[in-house]
C-alpha atoms as a PDB file:
ATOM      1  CA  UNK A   1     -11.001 160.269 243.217  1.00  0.00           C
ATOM      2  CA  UNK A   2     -10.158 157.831 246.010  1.00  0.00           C
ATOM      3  CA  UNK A   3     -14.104 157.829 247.012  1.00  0.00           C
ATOM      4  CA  UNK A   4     -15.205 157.105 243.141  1.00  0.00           C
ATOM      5  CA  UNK A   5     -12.853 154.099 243.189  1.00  0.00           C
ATOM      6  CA  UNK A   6     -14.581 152.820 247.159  1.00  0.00           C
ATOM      7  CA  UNK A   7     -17.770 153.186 245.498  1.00  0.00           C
ATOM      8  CA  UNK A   8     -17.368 151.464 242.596  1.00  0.00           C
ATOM      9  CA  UNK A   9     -15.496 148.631 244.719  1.00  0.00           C
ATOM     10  CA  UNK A  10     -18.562 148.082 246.963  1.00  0.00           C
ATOM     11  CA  UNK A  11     -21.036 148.526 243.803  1.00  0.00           C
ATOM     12  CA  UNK A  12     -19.196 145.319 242.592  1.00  0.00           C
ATOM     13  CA  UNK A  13     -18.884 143.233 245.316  1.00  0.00           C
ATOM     14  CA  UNK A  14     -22.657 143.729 246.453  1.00  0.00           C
ATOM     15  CA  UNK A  15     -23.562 141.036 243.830  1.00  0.00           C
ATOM     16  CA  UNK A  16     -20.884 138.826 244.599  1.00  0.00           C
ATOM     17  CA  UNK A  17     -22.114 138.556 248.237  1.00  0.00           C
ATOM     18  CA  UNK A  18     -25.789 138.476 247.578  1.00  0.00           C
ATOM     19  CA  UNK A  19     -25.236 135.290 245.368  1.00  0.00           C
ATOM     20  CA  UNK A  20     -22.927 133.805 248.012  1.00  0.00           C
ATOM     21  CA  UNK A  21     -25.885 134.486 250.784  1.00  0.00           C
ATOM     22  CA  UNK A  22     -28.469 132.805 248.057  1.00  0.00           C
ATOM     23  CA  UNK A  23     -26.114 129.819 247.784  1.00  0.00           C
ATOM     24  CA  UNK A  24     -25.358 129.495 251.549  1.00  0.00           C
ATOM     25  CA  UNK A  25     -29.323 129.350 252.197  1.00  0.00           C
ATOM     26  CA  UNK A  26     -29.790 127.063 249.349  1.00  0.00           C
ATOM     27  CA  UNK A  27     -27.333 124.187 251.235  1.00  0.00           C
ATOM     28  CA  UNK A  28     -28.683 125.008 254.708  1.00  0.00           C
ATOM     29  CA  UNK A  29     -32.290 124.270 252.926  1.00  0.00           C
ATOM     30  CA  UNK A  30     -30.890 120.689 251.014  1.00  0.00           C
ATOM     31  CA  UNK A  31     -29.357 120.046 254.401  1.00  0.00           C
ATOM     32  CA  UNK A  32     -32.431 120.237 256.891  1.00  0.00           C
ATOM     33  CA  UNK A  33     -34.722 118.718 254.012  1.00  0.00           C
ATOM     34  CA  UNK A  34     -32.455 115.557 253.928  1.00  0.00           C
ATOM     35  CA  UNK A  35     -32.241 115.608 258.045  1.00  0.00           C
ATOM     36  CA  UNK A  36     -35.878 115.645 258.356  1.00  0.00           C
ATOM     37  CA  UNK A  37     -36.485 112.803 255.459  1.00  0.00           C
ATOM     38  CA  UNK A  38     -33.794 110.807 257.536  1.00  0.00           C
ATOM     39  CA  UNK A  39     -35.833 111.153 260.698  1.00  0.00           C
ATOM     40  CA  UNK A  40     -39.198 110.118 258.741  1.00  0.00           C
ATOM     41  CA  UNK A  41     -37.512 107.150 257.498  1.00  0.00           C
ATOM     42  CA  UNK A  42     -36.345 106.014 261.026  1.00  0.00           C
ATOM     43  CA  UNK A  43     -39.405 106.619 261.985  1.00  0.00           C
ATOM     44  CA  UNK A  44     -41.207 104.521 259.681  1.00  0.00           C
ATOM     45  CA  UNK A  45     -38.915 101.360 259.585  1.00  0.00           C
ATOM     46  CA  UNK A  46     -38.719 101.108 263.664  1.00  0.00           C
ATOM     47  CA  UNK A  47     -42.521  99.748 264.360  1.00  0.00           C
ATOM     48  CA  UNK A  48     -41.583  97.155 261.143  1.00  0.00           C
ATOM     49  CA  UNK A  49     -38.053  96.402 262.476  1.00  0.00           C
ATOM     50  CA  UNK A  50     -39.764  95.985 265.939  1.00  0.00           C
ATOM     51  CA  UNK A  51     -41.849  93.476 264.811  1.00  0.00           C
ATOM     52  CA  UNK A  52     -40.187  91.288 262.949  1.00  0.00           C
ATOM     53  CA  UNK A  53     -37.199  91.036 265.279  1.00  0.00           C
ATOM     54  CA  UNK A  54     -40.222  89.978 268.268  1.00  0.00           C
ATOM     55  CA  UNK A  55     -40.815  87.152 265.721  1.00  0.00           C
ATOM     56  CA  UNK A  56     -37.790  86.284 265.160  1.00  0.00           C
ATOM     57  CA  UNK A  57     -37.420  86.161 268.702  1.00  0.00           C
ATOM     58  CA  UNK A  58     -40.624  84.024 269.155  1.00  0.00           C
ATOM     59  CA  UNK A  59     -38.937  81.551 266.246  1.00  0.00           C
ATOM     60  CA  UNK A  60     -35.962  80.766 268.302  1.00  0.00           C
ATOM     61  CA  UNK A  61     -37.895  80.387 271.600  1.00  0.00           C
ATOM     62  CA  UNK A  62     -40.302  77.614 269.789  1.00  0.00           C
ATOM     63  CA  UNK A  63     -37.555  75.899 267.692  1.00  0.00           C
ATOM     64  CA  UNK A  64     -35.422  75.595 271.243  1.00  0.00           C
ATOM     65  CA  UNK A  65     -34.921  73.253 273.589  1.00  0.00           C
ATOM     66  CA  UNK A  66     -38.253  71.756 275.375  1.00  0.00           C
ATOM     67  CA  UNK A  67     -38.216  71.773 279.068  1.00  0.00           C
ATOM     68  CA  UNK A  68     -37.550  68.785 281.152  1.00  0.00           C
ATOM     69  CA  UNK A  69     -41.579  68.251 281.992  1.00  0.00           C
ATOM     70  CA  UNK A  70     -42.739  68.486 278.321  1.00  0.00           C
ATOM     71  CA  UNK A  71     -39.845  65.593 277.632  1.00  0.00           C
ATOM     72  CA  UNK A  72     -41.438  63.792 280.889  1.00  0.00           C
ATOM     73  CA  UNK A  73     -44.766  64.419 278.718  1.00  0.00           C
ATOM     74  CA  UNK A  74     -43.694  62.848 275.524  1.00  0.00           C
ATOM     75  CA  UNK A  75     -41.600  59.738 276.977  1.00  0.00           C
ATOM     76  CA  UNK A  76     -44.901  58.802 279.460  1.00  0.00           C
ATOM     77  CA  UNK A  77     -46.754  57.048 276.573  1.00  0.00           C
ATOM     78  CA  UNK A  78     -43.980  54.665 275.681  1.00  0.00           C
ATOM     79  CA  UNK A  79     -44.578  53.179 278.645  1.00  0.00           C
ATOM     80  CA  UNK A  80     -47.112  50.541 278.958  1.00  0.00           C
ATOM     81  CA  UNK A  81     -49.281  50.337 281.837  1.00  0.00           C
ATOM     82  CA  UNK A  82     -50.082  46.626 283.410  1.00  0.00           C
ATOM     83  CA  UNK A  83     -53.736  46.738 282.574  1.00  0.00           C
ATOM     84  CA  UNK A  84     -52.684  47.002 278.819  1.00  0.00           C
ATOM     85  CA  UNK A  85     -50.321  44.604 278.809  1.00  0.00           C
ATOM     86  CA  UNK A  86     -53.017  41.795 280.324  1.00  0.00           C
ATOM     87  CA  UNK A  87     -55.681  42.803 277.716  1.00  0.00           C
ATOM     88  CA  UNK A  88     -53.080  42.457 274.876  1.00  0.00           C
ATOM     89  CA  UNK A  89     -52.094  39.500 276.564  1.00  0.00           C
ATOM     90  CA  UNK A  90     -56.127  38.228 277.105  1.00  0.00           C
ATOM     91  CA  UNK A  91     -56.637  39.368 273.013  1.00  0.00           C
ATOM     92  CA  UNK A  92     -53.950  37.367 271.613  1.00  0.00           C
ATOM     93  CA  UNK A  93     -55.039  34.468 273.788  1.00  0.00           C
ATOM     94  CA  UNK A  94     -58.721  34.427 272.703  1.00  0.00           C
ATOM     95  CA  UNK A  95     -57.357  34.835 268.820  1.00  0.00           C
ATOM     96  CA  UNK A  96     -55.193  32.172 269.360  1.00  0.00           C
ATOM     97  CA  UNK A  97     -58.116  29.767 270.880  1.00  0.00           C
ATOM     98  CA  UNK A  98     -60.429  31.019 268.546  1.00  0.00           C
ATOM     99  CA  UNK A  99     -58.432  29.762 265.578  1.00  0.00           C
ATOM    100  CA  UNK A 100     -57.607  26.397 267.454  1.00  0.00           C
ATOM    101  CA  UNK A 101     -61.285  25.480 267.320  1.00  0.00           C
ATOM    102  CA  UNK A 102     -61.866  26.611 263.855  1.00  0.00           C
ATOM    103  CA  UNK A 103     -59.473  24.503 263.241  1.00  0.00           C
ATOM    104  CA  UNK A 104     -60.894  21.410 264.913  1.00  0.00           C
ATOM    105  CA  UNK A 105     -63.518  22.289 263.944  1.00  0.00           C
ATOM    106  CA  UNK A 106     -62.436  21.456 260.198  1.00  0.00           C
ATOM    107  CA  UNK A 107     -61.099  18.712 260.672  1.00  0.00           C
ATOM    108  CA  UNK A 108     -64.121  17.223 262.846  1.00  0.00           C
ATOM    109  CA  UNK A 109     -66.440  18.263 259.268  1.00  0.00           C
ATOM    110  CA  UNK A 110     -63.761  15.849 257.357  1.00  0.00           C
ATOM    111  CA  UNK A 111     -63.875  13.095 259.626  1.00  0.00           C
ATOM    112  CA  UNK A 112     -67.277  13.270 260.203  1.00  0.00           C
ATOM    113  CA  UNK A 113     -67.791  13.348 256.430  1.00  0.00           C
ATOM    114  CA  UNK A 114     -65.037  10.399 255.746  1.00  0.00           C
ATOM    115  CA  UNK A 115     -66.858   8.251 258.967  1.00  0.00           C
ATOM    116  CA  UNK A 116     -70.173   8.642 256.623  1.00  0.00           C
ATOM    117  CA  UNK A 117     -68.422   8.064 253.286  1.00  0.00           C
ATOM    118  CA  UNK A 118     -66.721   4.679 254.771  1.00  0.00           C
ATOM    119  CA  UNK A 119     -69.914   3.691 256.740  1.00  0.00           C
ATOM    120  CA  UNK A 120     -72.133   4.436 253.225  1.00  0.00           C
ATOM    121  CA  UNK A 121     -69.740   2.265 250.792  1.00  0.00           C
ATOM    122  CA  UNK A 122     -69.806  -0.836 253.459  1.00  0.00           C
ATOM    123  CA  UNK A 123     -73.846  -0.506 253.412  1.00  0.00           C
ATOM    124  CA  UNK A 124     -73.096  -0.280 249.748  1.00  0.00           C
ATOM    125  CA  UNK A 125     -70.909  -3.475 249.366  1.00  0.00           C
ATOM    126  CA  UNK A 126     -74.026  -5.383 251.183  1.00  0.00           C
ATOM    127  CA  UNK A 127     -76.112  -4.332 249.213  1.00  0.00           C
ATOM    128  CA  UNK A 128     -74.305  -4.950 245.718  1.00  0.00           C
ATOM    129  CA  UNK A 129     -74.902  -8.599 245.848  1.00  0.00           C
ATOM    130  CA  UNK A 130     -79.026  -8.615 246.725  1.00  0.00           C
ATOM    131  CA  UNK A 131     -78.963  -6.493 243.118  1.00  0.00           C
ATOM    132  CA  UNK A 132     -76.677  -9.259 241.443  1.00  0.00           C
ATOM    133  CA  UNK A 133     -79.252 -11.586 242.286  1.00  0.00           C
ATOM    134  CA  UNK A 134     -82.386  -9.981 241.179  1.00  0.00           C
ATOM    135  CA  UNK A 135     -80.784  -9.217 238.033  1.00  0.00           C
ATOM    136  CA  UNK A 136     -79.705 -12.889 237.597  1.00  0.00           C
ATOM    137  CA  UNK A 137     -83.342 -14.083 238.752  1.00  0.00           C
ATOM    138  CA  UNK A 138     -84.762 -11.839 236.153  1.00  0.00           C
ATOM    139  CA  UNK A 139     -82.706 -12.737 233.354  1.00  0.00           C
ATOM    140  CA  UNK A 140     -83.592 -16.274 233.839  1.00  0.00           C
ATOM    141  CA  UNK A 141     -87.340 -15.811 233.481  1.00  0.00           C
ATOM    142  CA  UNK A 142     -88.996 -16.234 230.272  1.00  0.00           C
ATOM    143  CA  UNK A 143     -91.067 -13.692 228.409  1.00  0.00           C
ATOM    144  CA  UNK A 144     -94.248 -15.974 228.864  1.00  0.00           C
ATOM    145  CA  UNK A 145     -93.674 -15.917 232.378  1.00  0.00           C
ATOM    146  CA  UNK A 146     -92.723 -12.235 232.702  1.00  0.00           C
ATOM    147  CA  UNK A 147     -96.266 -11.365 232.712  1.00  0.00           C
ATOM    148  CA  UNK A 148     -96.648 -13.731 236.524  1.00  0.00           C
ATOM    149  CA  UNK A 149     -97.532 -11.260 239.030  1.00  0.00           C
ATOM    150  CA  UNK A 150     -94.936 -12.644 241.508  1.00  0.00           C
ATOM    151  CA  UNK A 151     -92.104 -11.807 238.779  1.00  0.00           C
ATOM    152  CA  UNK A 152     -93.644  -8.404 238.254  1.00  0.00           C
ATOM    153  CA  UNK A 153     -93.099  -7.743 241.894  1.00  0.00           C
ATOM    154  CA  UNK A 154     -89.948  -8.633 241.942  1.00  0.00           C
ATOM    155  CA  UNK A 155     -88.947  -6.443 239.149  1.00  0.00           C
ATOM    156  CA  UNK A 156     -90.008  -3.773 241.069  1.00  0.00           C
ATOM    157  CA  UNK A 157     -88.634  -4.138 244.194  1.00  0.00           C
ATOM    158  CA  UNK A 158     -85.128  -4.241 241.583  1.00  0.00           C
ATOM    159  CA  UNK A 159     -86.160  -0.952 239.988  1.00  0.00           C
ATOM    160  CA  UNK A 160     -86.916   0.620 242.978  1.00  0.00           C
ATOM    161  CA  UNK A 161     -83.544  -0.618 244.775  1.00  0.00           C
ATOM    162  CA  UNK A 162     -81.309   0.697 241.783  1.00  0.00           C
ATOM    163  CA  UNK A 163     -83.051   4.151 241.804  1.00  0.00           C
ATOM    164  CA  UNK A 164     -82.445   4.545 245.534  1.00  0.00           C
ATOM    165  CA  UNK A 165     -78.516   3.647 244.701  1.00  0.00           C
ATOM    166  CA  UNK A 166     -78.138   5.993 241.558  1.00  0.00           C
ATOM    167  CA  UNK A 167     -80.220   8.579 244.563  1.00  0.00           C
ATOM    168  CA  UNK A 168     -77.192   8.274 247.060  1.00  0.00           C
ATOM    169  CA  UNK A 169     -74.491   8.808 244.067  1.00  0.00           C
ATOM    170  CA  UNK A 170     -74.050   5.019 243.330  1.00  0.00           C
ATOM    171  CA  UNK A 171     -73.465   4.236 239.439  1.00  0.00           C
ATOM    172  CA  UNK A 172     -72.728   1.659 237.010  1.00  0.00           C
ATOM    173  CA  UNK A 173     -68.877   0.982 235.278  1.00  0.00           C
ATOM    174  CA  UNK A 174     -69.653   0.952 231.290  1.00  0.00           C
ATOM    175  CA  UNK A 175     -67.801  -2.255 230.760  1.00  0.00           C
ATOM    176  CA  UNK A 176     -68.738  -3.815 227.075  1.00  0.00           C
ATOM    177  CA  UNK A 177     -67.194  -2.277 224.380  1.00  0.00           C
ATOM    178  CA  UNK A 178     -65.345   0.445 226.172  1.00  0.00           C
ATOM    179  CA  UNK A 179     -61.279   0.108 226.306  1.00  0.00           C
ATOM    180  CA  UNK A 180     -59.797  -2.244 229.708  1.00  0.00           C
ATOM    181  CA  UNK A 181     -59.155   0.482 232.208  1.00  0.00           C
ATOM    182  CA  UNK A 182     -57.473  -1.131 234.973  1.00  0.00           C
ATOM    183  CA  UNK A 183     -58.375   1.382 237.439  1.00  0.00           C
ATOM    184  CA  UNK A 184     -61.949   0.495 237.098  1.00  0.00           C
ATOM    185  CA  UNK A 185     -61.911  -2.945 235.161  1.00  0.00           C
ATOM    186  CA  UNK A 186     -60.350  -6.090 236.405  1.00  0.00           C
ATOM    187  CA  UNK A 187     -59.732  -8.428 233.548  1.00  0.00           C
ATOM    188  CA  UNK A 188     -60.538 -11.965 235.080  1.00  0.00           C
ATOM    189  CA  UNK A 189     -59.998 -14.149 230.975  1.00  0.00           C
ATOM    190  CA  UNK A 190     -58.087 -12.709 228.205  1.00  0.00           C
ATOM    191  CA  UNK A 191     -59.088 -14.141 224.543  1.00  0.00           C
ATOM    192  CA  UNK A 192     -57.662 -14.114 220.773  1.00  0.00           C
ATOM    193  CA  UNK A 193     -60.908 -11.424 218.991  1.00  0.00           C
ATOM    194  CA  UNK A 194     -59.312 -10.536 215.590  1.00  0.00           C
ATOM    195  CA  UNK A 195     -63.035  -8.559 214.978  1.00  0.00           C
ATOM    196  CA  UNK A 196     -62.056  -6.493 218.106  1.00  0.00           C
ATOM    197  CA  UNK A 197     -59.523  -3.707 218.866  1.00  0.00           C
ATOM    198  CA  UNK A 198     -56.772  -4.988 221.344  1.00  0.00           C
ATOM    199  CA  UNK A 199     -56.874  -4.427 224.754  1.00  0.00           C
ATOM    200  CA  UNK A 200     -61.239  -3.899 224.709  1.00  0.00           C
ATOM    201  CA  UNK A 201     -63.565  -5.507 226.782  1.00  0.00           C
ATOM    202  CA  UNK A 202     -65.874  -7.568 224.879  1.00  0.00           C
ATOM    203  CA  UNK A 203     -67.787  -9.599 227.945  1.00  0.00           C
ATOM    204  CA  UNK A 204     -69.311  -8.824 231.717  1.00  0.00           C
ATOM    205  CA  UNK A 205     -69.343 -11.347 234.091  1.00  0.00           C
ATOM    206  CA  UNK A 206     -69.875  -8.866 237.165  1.00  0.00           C
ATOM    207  CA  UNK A 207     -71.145  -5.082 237.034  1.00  0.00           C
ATOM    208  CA  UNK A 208     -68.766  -2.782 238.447  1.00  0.00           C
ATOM    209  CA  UNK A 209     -70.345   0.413 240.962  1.00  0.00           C
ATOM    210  CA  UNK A 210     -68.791   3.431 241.614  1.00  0.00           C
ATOM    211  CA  UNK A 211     -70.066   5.640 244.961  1.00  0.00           C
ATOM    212  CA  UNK A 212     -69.107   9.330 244.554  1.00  0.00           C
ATOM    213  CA  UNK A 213     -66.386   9.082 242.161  1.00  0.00           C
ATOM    214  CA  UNK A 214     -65.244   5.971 244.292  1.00  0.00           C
ATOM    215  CA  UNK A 215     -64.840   2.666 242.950  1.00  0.00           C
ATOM    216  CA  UNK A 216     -67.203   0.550 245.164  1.00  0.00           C
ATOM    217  CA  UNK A 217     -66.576  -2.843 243.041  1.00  0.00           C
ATOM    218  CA  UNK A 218     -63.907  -3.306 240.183  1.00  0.00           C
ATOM    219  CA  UNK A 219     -66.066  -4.911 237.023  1.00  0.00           C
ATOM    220  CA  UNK A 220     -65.352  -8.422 236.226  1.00  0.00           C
ATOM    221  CA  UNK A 221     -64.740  -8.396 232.570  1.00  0.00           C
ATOM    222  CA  UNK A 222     -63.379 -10.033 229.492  1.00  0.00           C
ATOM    223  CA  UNK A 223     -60.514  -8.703 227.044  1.00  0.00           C
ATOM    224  CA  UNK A 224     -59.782  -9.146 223.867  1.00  0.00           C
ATOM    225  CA  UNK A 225     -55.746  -9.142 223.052  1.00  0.00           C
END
């Protein structure tokens, strides 16, 4: 009786141990599977790791302090040398000359060009009274003796000495009938004209010239008040 009951003891506890062996060698499995993925993954992230703590390395060595020759380096072209500083010098002299005599030269053009407007309207002044006399020569002469070669010379030598004013830029002041301008007109007789405006010039006792925009000679001229 007492070997029935050992029997069926150890029939039941067989099972019992076989699934405790099964689970024992299922957790010694799990446990060297996870030790061996543990050691891949070290494996695998050291080269990475590696590298980017050498550049992080190479960062800081870059971004730190320069040594004291590479500040000598940097602080050597502040520093002008002597040569340099007599070019500049040399430069800023011939700029400085340079726009001296452009300026003289300038002003030498106006000068030169006032000497010749002065020396011109003095010539011009001479001449203003040789015309004044032709003109009055001619107006005395009759139309019968217009046709007298001597008075047909002379009218030339008049026409050609006007053209070679009005050449040079000397013109004629419009005097009769135009309104008393004083810069131009200088009113030598004033008279009572009801059949005029006021203040115009109804008679020309001497022609006026202008040279260049220049008045030469004021006219002569009479107004009506």
């Amino acid at each position: 009786m007492a070997e029935e009951n050992m029997e069926k003891n150890m029939e039941e506890t067989a099972p019992q141990e076989e699934a405790d062996d099964t689970a024992q060698k299922d957790a010694d499995d799990t446990a060297h599977k996870e030790a061996n993925d543990t050691a891949q993954d070290a494996a695998d992230s050291t080269p990475q790791e590696e590298a980017d703590s050498t550049l992080e390395e190479a960062a800081c060595a870059d971004s730190g302090p320069q040594p004291e020759n590479s500040e000598r380096v940097e602080k050597k072209p502040d520093k002008k040398d002597k040569k340099d500083l007599q070019i500049e010098e040399l430069q800023d002299r011939v700029k400085r000359q340079m726009a001296e005599f452009d300026n003289f030269r300038k002003r030498s053009e106006k000068e030169k060009s006032g000497m010749f407007e002065l020396g011109a309207k003095s010539i011009i002044e001479e001449l203003l009274p040789i015309v004044d006399n032709f003109e009055r020569g001619l107006g005395a002469i009759s139309e019968e003796d217009k046709a007298d070669p001597f008075v047909d010379g002379m009218d030339k030598v008049y026409r050609q000495m006007v053209q070679m004013l009005e050449k040079i830029g000397v013109q004629p002041i419009e005097a009769v009938g135009c309104e008393f301008n004083p810069d131009f007109h200088n009113a030598v007789m004033h008279v009572d004209d009801e059949e005029r405006p006021e203040n115009t010039i109804i008679e020309e006792f001497l022609k006026g010239y202008t040279y260049k925009d220049q008045v030469v000679r004021h006219s002569m001229v009479k107004v009506a008040n």
